[in-house]
C-alpha atoms as a PDB file:
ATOM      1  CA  UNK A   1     -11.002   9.987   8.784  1.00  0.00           C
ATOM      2  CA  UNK A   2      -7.646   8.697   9.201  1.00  0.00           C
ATOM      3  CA  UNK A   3      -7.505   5.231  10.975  1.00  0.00           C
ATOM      4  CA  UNK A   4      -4.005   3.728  12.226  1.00  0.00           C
ATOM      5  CA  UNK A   5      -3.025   0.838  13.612  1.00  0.00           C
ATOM      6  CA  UNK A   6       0.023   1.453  16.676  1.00  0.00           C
ATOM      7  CA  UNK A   7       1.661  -0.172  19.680  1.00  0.00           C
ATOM      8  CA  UNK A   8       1.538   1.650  22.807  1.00  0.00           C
ATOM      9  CA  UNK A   9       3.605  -0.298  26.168  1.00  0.00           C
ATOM     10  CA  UNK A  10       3.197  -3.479  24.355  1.00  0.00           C
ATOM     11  CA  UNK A  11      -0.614  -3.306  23.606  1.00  0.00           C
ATOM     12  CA  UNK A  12      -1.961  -2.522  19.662  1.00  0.00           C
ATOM     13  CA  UNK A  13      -4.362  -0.941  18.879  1.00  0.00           C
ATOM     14  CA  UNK A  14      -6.470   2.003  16.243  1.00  0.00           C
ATOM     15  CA  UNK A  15      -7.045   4.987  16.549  1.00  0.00           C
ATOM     16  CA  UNK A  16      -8.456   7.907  14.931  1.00  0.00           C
ATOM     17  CA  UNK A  17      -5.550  10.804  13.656  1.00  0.00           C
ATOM     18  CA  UNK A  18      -6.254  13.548  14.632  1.00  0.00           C
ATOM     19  CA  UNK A  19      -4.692  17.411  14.003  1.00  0.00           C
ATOM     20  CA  UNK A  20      -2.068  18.480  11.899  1.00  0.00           C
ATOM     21  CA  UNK A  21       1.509  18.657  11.088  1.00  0.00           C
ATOM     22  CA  UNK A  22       4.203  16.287  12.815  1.00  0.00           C
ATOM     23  CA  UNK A  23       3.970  17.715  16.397  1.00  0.00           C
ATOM     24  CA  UNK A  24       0.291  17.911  16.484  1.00  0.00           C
ATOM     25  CA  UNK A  25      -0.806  14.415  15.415  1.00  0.00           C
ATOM     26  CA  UNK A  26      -2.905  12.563  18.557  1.00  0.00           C
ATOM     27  CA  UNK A  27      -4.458   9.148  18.413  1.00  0.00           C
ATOM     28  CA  UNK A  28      -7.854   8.757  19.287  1.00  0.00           C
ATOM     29  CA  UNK A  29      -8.080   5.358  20.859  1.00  0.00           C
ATOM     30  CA  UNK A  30     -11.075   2.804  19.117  1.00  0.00           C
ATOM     31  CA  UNK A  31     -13.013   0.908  20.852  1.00  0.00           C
ATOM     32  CA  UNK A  32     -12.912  -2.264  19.145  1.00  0.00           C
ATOM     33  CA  UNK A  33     -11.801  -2.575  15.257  1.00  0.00           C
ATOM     34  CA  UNK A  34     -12.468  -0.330  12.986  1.00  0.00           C
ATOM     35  CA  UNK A  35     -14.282  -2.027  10.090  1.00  0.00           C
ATOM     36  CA  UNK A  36     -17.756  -1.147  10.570  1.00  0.00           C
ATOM     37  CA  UNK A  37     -19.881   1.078  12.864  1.00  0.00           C
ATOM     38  CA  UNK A  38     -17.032   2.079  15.706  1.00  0.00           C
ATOM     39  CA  UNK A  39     -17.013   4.443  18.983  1.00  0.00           C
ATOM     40  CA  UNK A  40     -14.098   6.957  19.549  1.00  0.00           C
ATOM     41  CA  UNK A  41     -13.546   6.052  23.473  1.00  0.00           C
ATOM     42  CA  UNK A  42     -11.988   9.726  24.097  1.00  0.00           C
ATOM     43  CA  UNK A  43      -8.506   8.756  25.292  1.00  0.00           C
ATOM     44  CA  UNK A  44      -5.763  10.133  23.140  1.00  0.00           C
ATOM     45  CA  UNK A  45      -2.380   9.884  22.913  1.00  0.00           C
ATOM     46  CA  UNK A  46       0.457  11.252  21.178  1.00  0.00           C
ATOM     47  CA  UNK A  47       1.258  10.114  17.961  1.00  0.00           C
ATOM     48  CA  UNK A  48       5.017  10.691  18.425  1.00  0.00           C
ATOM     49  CA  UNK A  49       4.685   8.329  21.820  1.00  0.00           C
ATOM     50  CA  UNK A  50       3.550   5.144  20.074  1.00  0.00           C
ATOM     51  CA  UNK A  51       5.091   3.238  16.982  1.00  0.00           C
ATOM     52  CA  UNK A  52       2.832   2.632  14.581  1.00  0.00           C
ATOM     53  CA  UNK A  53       2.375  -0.557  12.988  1.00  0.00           C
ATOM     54  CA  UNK A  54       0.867  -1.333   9.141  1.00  0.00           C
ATOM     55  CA  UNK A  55      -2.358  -0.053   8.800  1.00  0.00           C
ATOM     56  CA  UNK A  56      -4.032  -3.440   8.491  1.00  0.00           C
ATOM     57  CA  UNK A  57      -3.034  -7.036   8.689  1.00  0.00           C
ATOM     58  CA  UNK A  58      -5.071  -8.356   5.304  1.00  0.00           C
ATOM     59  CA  UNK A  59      -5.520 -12.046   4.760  1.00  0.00           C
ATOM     60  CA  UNK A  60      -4.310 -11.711   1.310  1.00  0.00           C
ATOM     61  CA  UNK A  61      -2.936  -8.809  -0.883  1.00  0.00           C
ATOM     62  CA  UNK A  62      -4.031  -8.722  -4.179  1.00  0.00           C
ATOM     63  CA  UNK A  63      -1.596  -6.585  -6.652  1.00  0.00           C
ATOM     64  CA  UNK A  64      -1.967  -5.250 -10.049  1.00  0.00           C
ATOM     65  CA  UNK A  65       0.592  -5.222 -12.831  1.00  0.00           C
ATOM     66  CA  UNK A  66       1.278  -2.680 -15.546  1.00  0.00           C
ATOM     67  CA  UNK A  67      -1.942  -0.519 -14.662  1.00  0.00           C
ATOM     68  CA  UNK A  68      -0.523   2.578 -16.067  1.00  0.00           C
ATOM     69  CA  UNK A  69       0.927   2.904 -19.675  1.00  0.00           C
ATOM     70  CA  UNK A  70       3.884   4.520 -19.484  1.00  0.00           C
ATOM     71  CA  UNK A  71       5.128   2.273 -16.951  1.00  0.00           C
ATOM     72  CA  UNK A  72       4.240  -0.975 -18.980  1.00  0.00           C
ATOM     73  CA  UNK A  73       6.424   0.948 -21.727  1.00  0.00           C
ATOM     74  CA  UNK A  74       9.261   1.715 -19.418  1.00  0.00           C
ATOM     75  CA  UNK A  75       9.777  -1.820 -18.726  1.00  0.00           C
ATOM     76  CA  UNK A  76       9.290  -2.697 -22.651  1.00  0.00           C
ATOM     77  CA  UNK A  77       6.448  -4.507 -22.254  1.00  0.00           C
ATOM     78  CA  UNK A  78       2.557  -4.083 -23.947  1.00  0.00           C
ATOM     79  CA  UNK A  79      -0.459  -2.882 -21.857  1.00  0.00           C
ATOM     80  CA  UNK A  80      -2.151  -6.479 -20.931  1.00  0.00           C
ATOM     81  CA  UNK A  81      -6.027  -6.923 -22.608  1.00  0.00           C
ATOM     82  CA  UNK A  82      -6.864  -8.165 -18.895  1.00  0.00           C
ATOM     83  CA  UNK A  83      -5.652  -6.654 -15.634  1.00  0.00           C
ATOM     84  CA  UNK A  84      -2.882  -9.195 -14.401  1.00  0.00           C
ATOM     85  CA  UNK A  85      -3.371 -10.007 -11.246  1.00  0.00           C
ATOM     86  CA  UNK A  86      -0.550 -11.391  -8.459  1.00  0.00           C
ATOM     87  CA  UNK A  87      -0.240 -12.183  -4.973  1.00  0.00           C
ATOM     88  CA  UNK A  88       1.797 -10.527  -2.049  1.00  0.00           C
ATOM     89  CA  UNK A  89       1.762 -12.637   0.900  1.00  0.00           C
ATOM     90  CA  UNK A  90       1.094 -11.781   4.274  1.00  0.00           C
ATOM     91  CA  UNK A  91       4.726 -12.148   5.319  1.00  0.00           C
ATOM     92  CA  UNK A  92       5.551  -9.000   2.825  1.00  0.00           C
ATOM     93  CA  UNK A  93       3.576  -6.738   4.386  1.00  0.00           C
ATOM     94  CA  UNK A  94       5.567  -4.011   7.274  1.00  0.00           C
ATOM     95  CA  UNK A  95       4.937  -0.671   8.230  1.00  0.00           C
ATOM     96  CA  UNK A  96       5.970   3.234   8.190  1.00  0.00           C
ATOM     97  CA  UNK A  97       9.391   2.962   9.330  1.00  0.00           C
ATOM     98  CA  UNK A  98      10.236  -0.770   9.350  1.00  0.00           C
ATOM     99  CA  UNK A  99      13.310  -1.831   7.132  1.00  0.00           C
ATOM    100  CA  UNK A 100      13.015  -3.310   3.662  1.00  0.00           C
ATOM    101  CA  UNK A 101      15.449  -6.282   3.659  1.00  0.00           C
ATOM    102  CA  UNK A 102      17.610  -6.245   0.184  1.00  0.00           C
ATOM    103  CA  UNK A 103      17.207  -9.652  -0.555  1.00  0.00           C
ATOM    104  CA  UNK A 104      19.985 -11.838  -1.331  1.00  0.00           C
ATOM    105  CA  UNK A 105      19.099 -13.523  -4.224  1.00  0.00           C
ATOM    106  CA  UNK A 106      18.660 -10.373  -5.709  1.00  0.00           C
ATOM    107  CA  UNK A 107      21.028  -7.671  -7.286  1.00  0.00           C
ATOM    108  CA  UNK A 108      18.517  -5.103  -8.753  1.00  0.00           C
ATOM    109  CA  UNK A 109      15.576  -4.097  -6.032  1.00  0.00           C
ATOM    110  CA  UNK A 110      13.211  -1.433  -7.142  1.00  0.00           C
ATOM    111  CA  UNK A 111      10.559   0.943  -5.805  1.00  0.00           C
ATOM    112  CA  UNK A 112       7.321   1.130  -7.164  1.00  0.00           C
ATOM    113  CA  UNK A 113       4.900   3.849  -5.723  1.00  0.00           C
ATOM    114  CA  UNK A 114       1.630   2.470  -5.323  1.00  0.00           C
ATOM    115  CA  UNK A 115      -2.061   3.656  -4.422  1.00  0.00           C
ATOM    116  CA  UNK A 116      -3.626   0.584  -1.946  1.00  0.00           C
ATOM    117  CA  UNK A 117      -7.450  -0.277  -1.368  1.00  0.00           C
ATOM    118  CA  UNK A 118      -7.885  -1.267   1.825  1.00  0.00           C
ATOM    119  CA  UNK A 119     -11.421  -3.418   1.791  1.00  0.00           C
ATOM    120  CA  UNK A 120     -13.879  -2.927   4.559  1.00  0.00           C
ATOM    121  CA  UNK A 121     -16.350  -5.909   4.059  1.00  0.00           C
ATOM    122  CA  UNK A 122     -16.601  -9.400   2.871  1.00  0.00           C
ATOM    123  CA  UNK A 123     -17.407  -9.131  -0.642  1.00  0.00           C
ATOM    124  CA  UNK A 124     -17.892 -11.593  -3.927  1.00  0.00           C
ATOM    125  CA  UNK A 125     -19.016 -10.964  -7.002  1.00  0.00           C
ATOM    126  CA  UNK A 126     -19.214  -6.881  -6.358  1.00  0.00           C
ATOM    127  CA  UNK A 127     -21.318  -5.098  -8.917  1.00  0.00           C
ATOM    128  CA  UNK A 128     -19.849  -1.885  -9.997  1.00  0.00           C
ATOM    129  CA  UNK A 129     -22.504  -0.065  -8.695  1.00  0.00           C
ATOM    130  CA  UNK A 130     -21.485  -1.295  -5.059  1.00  0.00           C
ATOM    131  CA  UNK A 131     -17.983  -1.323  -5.211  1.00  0.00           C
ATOM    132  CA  UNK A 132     -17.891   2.063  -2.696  1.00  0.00           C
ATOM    133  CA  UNK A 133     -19.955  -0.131   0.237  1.00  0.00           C
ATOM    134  CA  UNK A 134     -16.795  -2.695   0.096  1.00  0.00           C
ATOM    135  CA  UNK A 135     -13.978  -0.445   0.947  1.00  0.00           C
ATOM    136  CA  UNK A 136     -13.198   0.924   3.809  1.00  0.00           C
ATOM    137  CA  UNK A 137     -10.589   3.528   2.749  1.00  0.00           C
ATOM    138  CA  UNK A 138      -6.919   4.154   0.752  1.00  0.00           C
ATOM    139  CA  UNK A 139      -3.425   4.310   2.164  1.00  0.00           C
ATOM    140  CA  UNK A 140      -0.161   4.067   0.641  1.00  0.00           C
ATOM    141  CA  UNK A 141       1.894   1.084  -0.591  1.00  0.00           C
ATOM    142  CA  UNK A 142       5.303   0.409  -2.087  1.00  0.00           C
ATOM    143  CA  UNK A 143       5.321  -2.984  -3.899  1.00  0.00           C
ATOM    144  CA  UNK A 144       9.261  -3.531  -3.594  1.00  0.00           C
ATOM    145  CA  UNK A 145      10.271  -5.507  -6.593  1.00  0.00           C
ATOM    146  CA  UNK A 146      13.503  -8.047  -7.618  1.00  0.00           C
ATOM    147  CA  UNK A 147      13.096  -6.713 -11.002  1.00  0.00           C
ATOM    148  CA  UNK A 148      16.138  -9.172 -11.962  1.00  0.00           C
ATOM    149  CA  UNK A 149      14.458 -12.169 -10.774  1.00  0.00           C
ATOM    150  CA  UNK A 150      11.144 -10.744 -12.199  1.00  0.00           C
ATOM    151  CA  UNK A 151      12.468 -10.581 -15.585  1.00  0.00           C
ATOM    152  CA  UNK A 152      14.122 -14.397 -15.109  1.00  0.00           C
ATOM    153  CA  UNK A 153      11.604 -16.171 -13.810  1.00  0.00           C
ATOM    154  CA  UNK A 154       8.150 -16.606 -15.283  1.00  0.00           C
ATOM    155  CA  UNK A 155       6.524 -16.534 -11.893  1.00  0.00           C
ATOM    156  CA  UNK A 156       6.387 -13.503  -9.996  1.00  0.00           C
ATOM    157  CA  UNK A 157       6.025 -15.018  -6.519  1.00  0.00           C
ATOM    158  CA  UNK A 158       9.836 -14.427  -5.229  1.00  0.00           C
ATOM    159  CA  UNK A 159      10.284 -11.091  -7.063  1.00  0.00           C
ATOM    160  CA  UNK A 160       7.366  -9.933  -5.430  1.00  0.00           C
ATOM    161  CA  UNK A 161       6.746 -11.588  -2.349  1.00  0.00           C
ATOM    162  CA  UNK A 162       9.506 -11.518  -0.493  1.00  0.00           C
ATOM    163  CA  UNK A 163       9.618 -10.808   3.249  1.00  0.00           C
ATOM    164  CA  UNK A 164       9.206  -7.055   3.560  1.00  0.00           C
ATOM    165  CA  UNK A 165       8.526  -6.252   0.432  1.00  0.00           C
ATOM    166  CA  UNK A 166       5.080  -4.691   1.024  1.00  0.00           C
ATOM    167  CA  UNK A 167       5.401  -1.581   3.057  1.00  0.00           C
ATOM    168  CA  UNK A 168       1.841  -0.319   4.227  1.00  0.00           C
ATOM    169  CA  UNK A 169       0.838   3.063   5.670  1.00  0.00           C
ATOM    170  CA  UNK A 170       1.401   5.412   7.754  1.00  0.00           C
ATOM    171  CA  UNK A 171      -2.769   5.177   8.037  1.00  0.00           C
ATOM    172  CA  UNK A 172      -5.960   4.532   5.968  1.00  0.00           C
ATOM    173  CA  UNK A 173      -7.507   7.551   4.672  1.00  0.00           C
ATOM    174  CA  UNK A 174     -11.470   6.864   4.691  1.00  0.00           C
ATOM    175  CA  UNK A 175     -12.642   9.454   2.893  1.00  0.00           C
ATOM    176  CA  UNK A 176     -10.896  10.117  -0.217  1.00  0.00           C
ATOM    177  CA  UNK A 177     -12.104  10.153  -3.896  1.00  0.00           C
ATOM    178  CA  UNK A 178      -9.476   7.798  -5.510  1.00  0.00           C
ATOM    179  CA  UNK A 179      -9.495   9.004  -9.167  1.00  0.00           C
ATOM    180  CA  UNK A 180      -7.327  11.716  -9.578  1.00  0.00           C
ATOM    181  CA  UNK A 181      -4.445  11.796  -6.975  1.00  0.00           C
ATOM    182  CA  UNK A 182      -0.713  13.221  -7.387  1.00  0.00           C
ATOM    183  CA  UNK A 183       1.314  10.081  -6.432  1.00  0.00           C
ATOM    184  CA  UNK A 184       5.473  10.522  -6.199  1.00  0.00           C
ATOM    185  CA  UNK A 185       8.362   8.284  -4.965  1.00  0.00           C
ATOM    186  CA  UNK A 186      11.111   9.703  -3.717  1.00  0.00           C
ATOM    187  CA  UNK A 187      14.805   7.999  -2.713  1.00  0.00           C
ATOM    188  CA  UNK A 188      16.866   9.962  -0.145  1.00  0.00           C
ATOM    189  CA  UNK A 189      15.005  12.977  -1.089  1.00  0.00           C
ATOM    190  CA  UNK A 190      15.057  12.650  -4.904  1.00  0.00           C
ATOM    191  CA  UNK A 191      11.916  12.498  -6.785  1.00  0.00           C
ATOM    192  CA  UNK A 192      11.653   9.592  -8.846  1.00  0.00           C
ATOM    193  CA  UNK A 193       8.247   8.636  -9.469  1.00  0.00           C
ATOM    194  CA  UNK A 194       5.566  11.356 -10.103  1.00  0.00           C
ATOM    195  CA  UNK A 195       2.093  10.237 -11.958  1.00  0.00           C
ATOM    196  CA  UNK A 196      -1.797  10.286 -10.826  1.00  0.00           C
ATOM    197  CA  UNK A 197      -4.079   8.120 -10.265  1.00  0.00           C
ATOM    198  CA  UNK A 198      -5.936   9.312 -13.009  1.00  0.00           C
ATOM    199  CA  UNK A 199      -3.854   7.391 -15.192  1.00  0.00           C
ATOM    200  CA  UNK A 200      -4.665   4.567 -14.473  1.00  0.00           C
ATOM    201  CA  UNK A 201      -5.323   1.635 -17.231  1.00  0.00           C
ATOM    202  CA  UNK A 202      -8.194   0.400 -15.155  1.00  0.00           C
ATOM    203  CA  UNK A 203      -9.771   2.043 -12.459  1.00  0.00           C
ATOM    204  CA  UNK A 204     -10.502   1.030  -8.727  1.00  0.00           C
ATOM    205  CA  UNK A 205     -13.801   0.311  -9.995  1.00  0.00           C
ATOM    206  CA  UNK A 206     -12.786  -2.111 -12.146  1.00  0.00           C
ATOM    207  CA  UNK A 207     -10.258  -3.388 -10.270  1.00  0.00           C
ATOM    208  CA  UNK A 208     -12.996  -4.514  -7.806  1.00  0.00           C
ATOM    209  CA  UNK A 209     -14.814  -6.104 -10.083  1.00  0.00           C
ATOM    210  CA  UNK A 210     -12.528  -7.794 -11.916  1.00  0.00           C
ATOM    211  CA  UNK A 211     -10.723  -9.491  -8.680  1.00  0.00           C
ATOM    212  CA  UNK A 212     -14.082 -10.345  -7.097  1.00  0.00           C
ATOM    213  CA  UNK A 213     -15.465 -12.052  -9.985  1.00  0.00           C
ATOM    214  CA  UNK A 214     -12.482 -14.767  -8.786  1.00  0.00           C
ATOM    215  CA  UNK A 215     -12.663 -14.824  -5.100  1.00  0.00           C
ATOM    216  CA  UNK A 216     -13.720 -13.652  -2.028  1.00  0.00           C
ATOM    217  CA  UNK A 217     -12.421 -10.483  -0.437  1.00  0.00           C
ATOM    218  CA  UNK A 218     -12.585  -9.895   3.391  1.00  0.00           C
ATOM    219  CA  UNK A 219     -12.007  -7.160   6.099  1.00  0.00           C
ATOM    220  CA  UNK A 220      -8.393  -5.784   6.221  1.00  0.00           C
ATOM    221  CA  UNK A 221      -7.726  -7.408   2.129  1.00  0.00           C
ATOM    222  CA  UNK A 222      -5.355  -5.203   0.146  1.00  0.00           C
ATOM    223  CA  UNK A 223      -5.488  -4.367  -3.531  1.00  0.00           C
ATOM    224  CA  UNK A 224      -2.391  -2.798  -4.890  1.00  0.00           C
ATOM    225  CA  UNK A 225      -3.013  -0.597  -7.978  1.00  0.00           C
ATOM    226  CA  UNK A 226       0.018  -0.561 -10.078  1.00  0.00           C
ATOM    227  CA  UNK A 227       2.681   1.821 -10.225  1.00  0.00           C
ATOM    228  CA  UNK A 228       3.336   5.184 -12.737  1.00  0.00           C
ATOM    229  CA  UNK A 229       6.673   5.513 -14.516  1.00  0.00           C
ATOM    230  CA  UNK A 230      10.349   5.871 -13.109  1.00  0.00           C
ATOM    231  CA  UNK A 231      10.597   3.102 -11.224  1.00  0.00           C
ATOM    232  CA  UNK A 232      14.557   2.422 -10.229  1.00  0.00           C
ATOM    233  CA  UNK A 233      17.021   1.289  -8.050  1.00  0.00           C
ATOM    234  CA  UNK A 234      17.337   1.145  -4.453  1.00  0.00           C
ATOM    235  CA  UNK A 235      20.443   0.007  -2.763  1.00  0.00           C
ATOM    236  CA  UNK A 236      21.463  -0.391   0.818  1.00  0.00           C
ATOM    237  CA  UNK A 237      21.108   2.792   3.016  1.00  0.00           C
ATOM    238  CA  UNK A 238      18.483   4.399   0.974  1.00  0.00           C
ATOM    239  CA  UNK A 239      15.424   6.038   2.380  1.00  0.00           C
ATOM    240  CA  UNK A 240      12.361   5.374   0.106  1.00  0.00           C
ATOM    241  CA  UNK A 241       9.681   7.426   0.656  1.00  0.00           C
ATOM    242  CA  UNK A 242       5.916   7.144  -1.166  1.00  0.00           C
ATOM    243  CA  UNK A 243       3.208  10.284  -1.279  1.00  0.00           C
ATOM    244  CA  UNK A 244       0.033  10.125  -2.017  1.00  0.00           C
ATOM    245  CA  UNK A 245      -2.377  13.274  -2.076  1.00  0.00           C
ATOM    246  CA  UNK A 246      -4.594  13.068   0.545  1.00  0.00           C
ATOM    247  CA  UNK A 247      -3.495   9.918   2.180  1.00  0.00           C
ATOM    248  CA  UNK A 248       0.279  10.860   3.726  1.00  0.00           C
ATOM    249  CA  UNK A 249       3.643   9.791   3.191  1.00  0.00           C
ATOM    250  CA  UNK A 250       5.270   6.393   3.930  1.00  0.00           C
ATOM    251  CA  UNK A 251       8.750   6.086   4.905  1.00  0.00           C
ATOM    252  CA  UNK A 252      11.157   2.849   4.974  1.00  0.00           C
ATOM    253  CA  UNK A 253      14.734   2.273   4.566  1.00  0.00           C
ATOM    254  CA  UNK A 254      16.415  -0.258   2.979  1.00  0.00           C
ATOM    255  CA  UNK A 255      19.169  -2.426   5.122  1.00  0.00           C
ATOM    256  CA  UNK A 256      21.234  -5.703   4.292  1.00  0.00           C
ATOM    257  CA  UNK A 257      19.413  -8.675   4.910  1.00  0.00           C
ATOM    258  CA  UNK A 258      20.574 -10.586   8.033  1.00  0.00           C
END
């Protein structure tokens, strides 16, 4: 099931997606949230009528470095004994269709396509056997990078975290086998990043474990996977767009910061 989060005449809400292609997309209107047992309540709406809004709001986004090898190459470094782990903050996080803001201590902003596990339950200490019963589906993410003030500063926190540089969306996919998915990035139409999931250092499984061994994860929490090869530039103007098989396509453009 696909599960969104829109605004409709000022109000937000989920709903449940529903048909196909762009003209025949309708939101089934929850009752309630949608982590958890949840009723359809039957009113539906069309999806081109409402903006819709990031899939979740998570209390903490939890992102992965240099999970796939030929992207730790790319960028000349090694692939890390330990998966190293980073925070986005909540202030990142927009979605389909919102602007990235170039920041302006930057001059070199890059895309980096990225599979996101949205977690459905509050979880510690997750055994890998149980790592399934915490999440509550995939969606897409794009894990905007200052790759010049990664590279100068030891700390990640600015060249990651920035305000909107965490695009979500367009919708959580809830069932979906994570472990071999076509991911791409495309700018204005371009293809520039093109890898699975299946190459991935360290699997969602593992992932899982690994974070929850340190802290707690609750409803709405966001793990970023890493990103494949051919990361690049993205400049003013440009219209970045992230596909994941099975899950959708997110869409955001990049404008001056005001």
């Amino acid at each position: 099931m696909r599960i969104a989060r829109f605004s409709i005449d000022g109000n937000v809400a989920f709903g449940a997606v529903e048909g196909e292609g762009p003209d025949g997309l309708v939101l089934d209107i929850i009752k309630g949230i949608p982590y958890g047992d949840f009723e359809l309540s039957g009113t539906k709406v069309p999806l081109s009528k409402v903006r819709l809004l990031p899939p979740v709001l998570p209390n903490k986004v939890v992102a992965i470095g240099r999970n796939y090898a030929e992207h730790a190459k790319e960028l000349g470094n090694e692939v890390p004994e330990v998966p190293v782990a980073f925070f986005k903050p909540t202030t990142s996080v927009i979605g389909p269709g919102d602007n990235i803001e170039y920041p302006s201590f930057s001059n070199e902003l890059h895309h980096e396509a990225e599979l996101a596990v949205v977690i459905g339950r509050m979880c510690r200490e997750v055994p890998r056997e149980r790592v399934k019963d915490v999440i509550f589906g995939y969606t897409c993410a794009n894990d905007v990078t200052a790759r010049d003030v990664q590279q100068r500063e030891k700390q990640w926190a600015r060249a990651k975290g920035f305000d909107t540089s965490c695009p979500l969306g367009p919708w959580v996919e809830t069932d979906l086998d994570p472990t071999d998915l076509t991911i791409q990035a495309t700018v204005n139409g371009e293809q520039r990043q093109l890898g699975r999931t299946a190459d991935m250092i360290r699997s969602v499984e593992d992932l899982v474990v690994h974070i929850t061994e340190a802290m707690t994860l609750l409803p709405g929490d966001v793990i970023l996977t890493g990103t494949p090869a051919g990361v690049g530039p993205l400049n003013v103007g440009d219209k970045v767009a992230v596909t994941i098989e099975g899950i959708g396509t997110l869409t955001n453009r990049v404008i001056k910061r005001g």
